[in-house]
Protein backbone atom coordinates (compact mmCIF):
# COMPACT_ATOMS: atom_id res chain seq x y z
CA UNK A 1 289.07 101.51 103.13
CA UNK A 2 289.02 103.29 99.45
CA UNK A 3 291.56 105.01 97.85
CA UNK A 4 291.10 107.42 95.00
CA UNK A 5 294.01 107.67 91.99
CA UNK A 6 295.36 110.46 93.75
CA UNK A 7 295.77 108.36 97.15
CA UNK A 8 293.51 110.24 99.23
CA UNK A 9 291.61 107.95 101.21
CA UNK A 10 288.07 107.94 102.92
CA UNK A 11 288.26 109.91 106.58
CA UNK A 12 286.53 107.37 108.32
CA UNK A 13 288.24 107.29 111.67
CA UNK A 14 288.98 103.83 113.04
CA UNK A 15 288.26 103.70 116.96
CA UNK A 16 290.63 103.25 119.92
CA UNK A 17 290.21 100.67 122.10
CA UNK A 18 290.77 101.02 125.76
CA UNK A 19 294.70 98.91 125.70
CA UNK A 20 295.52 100.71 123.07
CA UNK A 21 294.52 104.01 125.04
CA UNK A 22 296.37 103.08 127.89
CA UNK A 23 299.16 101.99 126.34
CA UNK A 24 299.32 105.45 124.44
CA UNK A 25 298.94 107.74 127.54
CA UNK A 26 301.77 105.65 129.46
CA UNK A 27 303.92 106.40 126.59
CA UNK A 28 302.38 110.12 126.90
CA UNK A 29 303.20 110.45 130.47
CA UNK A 30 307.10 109.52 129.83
CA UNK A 31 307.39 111.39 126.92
CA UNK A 32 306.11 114.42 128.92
CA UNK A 33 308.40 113.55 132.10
CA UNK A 34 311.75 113.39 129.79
CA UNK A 35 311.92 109.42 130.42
CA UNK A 36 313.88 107.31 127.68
CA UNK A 37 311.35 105.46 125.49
CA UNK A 38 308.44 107.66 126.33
CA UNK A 39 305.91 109.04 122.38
CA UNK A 40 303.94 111.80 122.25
CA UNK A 41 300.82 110.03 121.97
CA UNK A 42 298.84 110.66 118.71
CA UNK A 43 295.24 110.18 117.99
CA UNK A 44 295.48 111.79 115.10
CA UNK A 45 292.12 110.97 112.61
CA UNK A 46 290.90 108.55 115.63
CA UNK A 47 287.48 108.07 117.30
CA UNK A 48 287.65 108.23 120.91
CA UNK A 49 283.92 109.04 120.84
CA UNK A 50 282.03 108.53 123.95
CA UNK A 51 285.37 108.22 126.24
CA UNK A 52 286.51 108.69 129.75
CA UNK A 53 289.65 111.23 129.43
CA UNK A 54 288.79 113.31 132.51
CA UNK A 55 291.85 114.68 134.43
CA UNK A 56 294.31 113.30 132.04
CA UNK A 57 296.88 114.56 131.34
CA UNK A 58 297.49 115.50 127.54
CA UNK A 59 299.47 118.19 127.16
CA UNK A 60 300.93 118.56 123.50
CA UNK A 61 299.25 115.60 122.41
CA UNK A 62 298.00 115.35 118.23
CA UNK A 63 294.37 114.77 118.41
CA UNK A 64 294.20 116.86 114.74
CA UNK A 65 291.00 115.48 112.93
CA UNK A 66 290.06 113.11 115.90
CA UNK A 67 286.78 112.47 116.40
CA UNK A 68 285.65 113.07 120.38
CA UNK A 69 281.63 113.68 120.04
CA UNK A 70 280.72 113.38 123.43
CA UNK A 71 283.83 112.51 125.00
CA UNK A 72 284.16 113.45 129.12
CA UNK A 73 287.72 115.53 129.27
CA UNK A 74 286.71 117.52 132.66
CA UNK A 75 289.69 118.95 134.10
CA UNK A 76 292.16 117.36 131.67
CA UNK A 77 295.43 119.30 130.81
CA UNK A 78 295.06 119.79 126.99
CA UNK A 79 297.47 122.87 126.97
CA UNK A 80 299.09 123.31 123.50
CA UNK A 81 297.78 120.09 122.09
CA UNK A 82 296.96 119.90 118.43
CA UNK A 83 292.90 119.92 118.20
CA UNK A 84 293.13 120.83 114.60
CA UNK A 85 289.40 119.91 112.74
CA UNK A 86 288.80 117.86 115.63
CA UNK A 87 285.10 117.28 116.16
CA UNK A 88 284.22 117.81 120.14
CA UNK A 89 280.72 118.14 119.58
CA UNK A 90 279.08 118.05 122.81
CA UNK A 91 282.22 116.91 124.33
CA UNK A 92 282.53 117.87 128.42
CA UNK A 93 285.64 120.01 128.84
CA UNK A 94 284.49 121.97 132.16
CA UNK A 95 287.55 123.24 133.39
CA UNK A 96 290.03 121.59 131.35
CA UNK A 97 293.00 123.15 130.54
CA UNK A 98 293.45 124.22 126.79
CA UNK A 99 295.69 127.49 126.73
CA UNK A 100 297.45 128.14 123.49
CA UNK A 101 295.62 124.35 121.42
CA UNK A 102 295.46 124.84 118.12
CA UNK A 103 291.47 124.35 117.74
CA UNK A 104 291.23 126.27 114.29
CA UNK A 105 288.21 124.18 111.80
CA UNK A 106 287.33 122.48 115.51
CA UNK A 107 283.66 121.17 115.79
CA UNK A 108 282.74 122.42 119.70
CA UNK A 109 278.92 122.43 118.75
CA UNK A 110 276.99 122.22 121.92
CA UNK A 111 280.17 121.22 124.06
CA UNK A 112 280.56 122.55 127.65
CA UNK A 113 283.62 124.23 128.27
CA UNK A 114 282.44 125.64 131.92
CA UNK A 115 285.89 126.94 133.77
CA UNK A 116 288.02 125.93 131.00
CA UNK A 117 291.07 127.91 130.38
CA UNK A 118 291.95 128.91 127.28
CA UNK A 119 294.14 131.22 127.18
CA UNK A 120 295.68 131.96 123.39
CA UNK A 121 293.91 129.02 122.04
CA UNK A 122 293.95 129.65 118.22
CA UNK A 123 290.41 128.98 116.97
CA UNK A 124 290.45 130.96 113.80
CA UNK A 125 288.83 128.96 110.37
CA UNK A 126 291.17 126.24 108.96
CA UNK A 127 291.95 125.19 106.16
CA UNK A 128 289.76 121.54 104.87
CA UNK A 129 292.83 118.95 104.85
CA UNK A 130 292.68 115.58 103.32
CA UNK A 131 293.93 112.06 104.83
CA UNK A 132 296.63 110.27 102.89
CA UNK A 133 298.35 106.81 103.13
CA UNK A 134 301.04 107.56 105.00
CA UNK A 135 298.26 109.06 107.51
CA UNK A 136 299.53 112.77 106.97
CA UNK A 137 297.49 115.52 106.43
CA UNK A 138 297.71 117.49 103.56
CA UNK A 139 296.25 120.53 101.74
CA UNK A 140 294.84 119.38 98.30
CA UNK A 141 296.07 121.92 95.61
CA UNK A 142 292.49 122.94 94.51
CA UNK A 143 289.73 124.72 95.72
CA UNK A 144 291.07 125.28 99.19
CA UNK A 145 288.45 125.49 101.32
CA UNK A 146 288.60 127.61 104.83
CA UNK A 147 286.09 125.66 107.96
CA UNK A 148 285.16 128.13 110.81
CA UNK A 149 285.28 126.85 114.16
CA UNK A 150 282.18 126.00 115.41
CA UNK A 151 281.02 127.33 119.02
CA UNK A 152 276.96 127.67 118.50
CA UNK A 153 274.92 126.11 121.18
CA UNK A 154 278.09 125.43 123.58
CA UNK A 155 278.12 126.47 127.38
CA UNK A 156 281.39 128.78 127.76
CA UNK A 157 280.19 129.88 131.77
CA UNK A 158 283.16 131.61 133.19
CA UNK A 159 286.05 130.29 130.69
CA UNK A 160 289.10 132.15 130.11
CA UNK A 161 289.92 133.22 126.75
CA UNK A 162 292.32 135.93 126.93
CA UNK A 163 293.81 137.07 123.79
CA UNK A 164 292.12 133.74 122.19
CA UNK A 165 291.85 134.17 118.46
CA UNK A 166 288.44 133.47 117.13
CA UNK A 167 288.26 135.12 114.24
CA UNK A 168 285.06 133.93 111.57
CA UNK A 169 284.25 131.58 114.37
CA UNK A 170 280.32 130.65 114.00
CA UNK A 171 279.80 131.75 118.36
CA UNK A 172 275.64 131.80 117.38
CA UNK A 173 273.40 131.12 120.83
CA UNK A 174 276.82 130.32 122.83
CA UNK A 175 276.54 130.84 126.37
CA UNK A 176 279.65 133.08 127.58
CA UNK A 177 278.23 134.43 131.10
CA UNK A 178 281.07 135.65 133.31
CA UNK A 179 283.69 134.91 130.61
CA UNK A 180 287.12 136.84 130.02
CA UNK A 181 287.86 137.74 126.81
CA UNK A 182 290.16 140.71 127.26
CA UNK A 183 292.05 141.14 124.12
CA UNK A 184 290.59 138.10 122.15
CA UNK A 185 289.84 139.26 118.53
CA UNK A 186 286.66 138.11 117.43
CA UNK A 187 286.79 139.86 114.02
CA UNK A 188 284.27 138.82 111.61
CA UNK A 189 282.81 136.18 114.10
CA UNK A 190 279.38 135.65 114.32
CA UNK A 191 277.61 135.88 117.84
CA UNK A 192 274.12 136.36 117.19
CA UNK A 193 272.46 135.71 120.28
CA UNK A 194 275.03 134.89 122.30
CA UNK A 195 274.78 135.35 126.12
CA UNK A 196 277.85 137.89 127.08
CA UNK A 197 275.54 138.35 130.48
CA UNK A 198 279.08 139.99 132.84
CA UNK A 199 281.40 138.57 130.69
CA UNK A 200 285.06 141.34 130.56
CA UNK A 201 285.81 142.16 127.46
CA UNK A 202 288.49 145.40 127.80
CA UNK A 203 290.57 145.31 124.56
CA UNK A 204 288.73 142.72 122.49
CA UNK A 205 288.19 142.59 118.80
CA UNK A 206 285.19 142.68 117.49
CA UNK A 207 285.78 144.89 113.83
CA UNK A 208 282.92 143.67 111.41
CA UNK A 209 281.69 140.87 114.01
CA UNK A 210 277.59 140.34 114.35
CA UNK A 211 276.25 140.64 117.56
CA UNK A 212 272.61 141.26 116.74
CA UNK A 213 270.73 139.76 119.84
CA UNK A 214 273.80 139.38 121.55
CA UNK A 215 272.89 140.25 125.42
CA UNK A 216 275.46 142.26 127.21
CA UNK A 217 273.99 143.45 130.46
CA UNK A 218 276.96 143.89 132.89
CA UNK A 219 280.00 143.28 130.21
CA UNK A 220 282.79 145.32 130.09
CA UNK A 221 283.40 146.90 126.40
CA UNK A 222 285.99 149.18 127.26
CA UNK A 223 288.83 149.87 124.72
CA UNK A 224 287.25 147.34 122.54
CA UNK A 225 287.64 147.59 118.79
CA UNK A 226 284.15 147.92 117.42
CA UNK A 227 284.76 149.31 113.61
CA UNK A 228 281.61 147.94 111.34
CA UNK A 229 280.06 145.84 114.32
CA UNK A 230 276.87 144.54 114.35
CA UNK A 231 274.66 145.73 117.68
CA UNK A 232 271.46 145.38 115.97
CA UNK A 233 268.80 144.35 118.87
CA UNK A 234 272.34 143.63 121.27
CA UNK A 235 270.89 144.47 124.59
CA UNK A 236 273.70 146.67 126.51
CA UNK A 237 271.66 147.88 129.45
CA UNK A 238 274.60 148.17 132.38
CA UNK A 239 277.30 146.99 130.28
CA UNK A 240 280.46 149.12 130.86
CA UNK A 241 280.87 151.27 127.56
CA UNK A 242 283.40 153.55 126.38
CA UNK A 243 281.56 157.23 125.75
CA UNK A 244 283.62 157.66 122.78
CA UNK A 245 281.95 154.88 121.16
CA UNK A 246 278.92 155.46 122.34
CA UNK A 247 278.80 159.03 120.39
CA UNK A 248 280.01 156.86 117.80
CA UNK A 249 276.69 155.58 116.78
CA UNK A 250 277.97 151.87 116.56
CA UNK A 251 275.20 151.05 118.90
CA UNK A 252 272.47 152.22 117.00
CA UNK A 253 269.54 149.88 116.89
CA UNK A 254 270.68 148.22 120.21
CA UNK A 255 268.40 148.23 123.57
CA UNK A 256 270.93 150.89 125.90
CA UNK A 257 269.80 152.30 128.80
CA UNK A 258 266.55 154.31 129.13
CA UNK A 259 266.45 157.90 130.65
CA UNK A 260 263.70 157.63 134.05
CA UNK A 261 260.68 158.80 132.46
CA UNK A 262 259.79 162.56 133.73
CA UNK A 263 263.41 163.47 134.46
CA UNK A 264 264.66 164.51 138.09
CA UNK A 265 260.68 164.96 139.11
CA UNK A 266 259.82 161.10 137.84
CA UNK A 267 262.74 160.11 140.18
CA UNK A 268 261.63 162.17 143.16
CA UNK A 269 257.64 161.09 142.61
CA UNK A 270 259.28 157.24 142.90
CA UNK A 271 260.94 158.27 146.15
CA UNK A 272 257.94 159.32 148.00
CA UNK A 273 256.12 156.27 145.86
CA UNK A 274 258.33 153.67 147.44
CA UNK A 275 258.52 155.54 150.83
CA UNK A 276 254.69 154.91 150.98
CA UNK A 277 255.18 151.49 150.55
CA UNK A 278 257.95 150.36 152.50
CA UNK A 279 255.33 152.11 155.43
CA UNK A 280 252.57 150.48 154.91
CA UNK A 281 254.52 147.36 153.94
CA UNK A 282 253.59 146.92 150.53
CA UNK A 283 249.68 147.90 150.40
CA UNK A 284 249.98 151.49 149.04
CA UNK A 285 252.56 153.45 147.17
CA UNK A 286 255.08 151.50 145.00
CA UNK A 287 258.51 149.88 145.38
CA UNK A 288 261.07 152.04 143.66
CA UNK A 289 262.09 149.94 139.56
CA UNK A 290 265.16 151.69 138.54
CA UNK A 291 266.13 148.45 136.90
CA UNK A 292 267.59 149.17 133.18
CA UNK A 293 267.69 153.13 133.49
CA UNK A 294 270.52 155.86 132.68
CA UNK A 295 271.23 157.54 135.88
CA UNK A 296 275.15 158.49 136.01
CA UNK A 297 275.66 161.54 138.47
CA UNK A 298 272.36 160.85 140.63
CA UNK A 299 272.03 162.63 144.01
CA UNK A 300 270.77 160.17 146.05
CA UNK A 301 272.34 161.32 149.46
CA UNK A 302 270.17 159.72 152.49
CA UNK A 303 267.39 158.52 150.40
CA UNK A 304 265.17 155.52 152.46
CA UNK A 305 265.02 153.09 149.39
CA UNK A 306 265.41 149.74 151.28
CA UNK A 307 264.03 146.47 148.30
CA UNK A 308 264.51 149.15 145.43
CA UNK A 309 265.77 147.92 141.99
CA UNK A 310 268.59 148.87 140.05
CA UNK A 311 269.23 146.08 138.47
CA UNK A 312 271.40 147.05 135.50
CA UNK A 313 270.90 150.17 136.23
CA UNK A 314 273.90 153.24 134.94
CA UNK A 315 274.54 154.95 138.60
CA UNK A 316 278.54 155.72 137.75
CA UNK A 317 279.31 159.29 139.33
CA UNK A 318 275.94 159.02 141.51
CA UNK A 319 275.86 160.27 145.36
CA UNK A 320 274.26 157.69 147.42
CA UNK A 321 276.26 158.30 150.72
CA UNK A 322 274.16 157.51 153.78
CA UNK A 323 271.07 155.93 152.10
CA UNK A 324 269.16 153.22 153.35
CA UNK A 325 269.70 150.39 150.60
CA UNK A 326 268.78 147.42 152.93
CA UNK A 327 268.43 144.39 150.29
CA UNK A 328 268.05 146.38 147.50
CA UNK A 329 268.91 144.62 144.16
CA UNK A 330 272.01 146.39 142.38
CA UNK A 331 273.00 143.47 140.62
CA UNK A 332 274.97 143.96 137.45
CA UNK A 333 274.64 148.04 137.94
CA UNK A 334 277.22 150.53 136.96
CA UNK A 335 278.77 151.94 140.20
CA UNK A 336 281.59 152.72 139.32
CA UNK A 337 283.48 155.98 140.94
CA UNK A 338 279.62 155.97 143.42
CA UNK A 339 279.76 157.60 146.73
CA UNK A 340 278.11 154.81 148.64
CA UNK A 341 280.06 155.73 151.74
CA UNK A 342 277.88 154.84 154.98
CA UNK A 343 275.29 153.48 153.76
CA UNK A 344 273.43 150.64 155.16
CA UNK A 345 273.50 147.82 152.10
CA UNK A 346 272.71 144.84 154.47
CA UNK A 347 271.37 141.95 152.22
CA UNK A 348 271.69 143.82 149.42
CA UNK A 349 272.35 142.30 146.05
CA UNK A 350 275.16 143.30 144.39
CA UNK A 351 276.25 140.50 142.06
CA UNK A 352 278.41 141.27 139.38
CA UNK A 353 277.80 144.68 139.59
CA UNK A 354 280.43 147.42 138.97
CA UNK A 355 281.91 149.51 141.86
CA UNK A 356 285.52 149.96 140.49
CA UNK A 357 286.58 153.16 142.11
CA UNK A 358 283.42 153.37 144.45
CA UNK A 359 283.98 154.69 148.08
CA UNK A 360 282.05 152.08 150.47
CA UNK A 361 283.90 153.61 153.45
CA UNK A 362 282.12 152.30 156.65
CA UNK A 363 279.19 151.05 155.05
CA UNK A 364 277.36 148.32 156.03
CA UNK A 365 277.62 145.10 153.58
CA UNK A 366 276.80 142.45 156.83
CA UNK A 367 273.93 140.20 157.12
CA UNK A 368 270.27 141.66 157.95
CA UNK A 369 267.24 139.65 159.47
CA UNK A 370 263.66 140.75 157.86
CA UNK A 371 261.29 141.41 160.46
CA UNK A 372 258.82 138.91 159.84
CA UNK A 373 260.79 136.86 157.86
CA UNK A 374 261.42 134.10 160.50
CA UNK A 375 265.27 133.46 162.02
CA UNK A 376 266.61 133.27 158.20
CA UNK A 377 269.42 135.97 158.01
CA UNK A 378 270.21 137.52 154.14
CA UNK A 379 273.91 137.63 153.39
CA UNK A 380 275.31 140.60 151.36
CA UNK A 381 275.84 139.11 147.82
CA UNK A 382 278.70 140.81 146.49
CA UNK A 383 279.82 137.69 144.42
CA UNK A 384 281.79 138.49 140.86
CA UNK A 385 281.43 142.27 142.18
CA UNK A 386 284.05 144.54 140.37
CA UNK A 387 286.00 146.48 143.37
CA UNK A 388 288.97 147.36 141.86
CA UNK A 389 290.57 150.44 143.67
CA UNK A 390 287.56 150.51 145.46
CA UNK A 391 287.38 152.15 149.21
CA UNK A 392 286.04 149.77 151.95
CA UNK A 393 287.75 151.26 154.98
CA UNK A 394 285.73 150.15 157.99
CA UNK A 395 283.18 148.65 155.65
CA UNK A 396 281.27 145.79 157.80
CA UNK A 397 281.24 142.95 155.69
CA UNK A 398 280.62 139.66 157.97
CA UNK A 399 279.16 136.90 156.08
CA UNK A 400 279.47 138.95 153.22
CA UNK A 401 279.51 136.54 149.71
CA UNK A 402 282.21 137.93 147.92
CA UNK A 403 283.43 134.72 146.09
CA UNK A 404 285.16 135.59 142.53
CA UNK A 405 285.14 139.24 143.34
CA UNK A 406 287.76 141.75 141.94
CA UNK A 407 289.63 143.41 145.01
CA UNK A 408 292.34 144.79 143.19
CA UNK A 409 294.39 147.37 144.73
CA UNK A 410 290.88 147.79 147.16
CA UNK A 411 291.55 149.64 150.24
CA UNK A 412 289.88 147.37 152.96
CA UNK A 413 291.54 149.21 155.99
CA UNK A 414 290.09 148.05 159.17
CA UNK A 415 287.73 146.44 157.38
CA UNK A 416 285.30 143.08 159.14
CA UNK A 417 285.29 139.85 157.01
CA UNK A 418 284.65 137.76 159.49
CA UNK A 419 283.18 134.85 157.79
CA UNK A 420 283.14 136.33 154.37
CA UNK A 421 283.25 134.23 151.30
CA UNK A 422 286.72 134.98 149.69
CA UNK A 423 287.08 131.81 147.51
CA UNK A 424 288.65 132.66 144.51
CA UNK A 425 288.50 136.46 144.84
CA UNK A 426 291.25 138.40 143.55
CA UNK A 427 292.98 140.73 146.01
CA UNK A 428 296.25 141.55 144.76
CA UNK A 429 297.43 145.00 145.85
CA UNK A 430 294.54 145.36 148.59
CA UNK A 431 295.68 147.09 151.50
CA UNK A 432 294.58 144.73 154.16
CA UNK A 433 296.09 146.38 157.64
CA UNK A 434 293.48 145.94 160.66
CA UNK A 435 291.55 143.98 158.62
CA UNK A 436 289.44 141.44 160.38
CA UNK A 437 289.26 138.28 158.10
CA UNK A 438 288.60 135.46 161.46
CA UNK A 439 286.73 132.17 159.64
CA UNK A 440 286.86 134.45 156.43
CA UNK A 441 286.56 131.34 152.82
CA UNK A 442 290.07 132.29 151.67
CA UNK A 443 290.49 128.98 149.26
CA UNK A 444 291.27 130.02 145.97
CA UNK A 445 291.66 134.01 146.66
CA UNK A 446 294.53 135.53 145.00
CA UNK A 447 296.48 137.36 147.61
CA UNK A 448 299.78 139.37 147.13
CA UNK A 449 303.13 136.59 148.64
CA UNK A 450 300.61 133.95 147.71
């Protein structure tokens, strides 16, 4: 080890063996538990490189500056532990829990945080600290120097990061599918490419971020601050947008929504198209491709569109009461406030789409056998849907795959979900009375009393 006049030494970190590991988290464990004797255990400017730390439990523990490249920490309890500069490249932290760690100047390059929560995790910049004898960390008094998180390349599927701060964070090609990120402030963070594919982002921060090439489809922007954001190439088709910033013109240069070519005739000319080819099953005519297209307000009322596309598709406002819909592919559309009410959706895919204030009032969501198609029966997919406040009253919905779903405050009123897939859905404030939920997947649902 070298020291310098000024008694900085090098930052090589020195590696932990497994005793001394063991004999660290017992101390951990007491310390957490209240028990006489017990340490906080500190790995501060350590390399625990390479090791097993899955399910442990570290909560509060100093791993500032430690190096973890590669590390397994699946489903460990990290919550307010001190991850300050600590490198976690291409660590595995799939549903660990990290709410409120300090991450800020953390290395997360290519690391898979899949699940995780982290909820208030501070991963602004930090400032470059230096390692002295004692083995404190200190801020040299020149040229400080600020390090950005690092996110790019890392798999974020379905984490939590509610009002996570992540400002100047480098997020470039991160994968954040399916994420929350309500009222996270990204400000000045850099997400080029980054996959944002459904993820909610009501109330987030995102003045003077760069999004260019970020993909959006599905995401919820609403009451997002967008001042001097970068959309350029962004693609937004279906994402949930607020109209005021939309008239804005923040989204300029960003792939939105397409208007159906011809107007009201180009849609009706489709109808009889894909009419003509449900008929004659497939040889004439052609199948209805509504996928990416601005329709809000559509009259759609009894329409026979059984296999059409909408994926991503704006249908908020739009009559479709009564229509035939039989597996047709509304997967990450905009439904919201859609009349939908009686229509036959059996097999239909509506994954992640949209239906917050939609009326689904005795329409059929149950499984449908394709003639031809041997005894294989499609299941409704409904799962990640957004149904908050949404009206199912003597909707069918057996077998229905509504894992993950958002039933908030959904009126399901004599509703069937007889072997439904529930698992963690979230039905706080559904009205539930006559509802038929017999072998329904309930493990994990949020229900109200429970």
């Amino acid at each position: 080890m070298k020291f310098d006049r000024s008694g900085w030494v090098d930052p090589r970190r020195k590696p932990v063996n497994q005793q001394e590991l063991q004999a660290a988290l017992a101390g951990h464990d007491a310390f957490l538990r209240g028990i006489k004797g017990g340490i906080r255990a500190s790995f501060k400017f350590r390399d625990l490189s390479q090791m097993d730390l899955s399910h442990r439990d570290l909560r509060e523990a100093d791993l500032s500056g430690a190096r973890l490249f590669g590390a397994r920490l699946s489903g460990a309890k990290l919550t307010g532990a001190n991850l300050y500069a600590a490198d976690l490249r291409l660590a595995h932290l799939d549903r660990a829990e990290m709410s409120r760690c300090d991450m800020r100047g953390a290395c997360l390059r290519g690391a898979i945080l899949t699940g995780a929560a982290m909820i208030e995790a501070d991963l602004r910049d930090g400032t470059m600290l230096h390692r002295r004898r004692s083995g404190d960390l200190e801020q040299p008094g020149f040229d400080t120097q600020n390090v950005p998180t690092e996110l790019t390349l890392a798999t974020m599927r379905e984490t939590n990061l509610t009002r996570a701060r992540v400002s100047n964070a480098f997020v470039v090609q991160t994968d954040l599918t399916d994420s929350i990120l309500r009222g996270a402030r990204f400000n000045n963070a850099n997400l080029t490419n980054a996959d944002l594919t459904g993820a909610d982002l009501e109330g987030a921060d995102f003045s003077s971020a760069n999004l260019s090439g970020a993909r959006l489809p599905g995401a919820v922007l609403t009451n997002a601050k967008l001042v001097r954001a970068n959309f350029a190439n962004a693609v937004l088709v279906g994402a949930i947008l607020d109209p005021e910033a939309v008239a804005s013109g923040i989204f300029a240069g960003a792939v939105l929504p397409a208007a159906p070519v011809g107007g009201g005739t180009g849609i009706a000319d489709a109808l009889r198209e894909h009419e003509t080819w449900v008929m004659s099953g497939g040889k004439s005519g052609r199948r209805a491709e509504f996928a990416n297209l601005a329709m809000p307000g559509v009259d759609l009322t009894g329409a026979r569109l059984s296999a059409a596309v909408f994926h991503c598709a704006t249908l908020n406002d739009s009559r479709i009461a009564d229509a035939n819909l039989v597996i047709a592919d509304f997967s990450l559309a905009d439904l919201r406030n859609a009349d939908l009410a009686k229509s036959d959706l059996r097999g239909a895919n509506l994954e992640r789409a949209t239906l917050t204030g939609a009326d689904l009032s005795e329409s059929l969501l149950g499984p449908v056998q394709i003639e031809g198609g041997g005894p294989h029966q499609f299941r409704t997919n409904m799962r990640r849907a957004r149904l908050a406040m949404a009206r199912l009253r003597g909707a069918d919905l057996r077998m229905a795959n509504l894992s993950g779903a958002l039933l908030m405050q959904a009126d399901l009123t004599g509703a069937v979900l007889s072997g439904a897939d529930l698992s963690g859905a979230d039905m706080r404030g559904a009205n539930l009375a006559g509802a038929d939920l017999t072998d329904a997947d309930l493990s994990g649902a949020l229900l109200d009393g429970g």
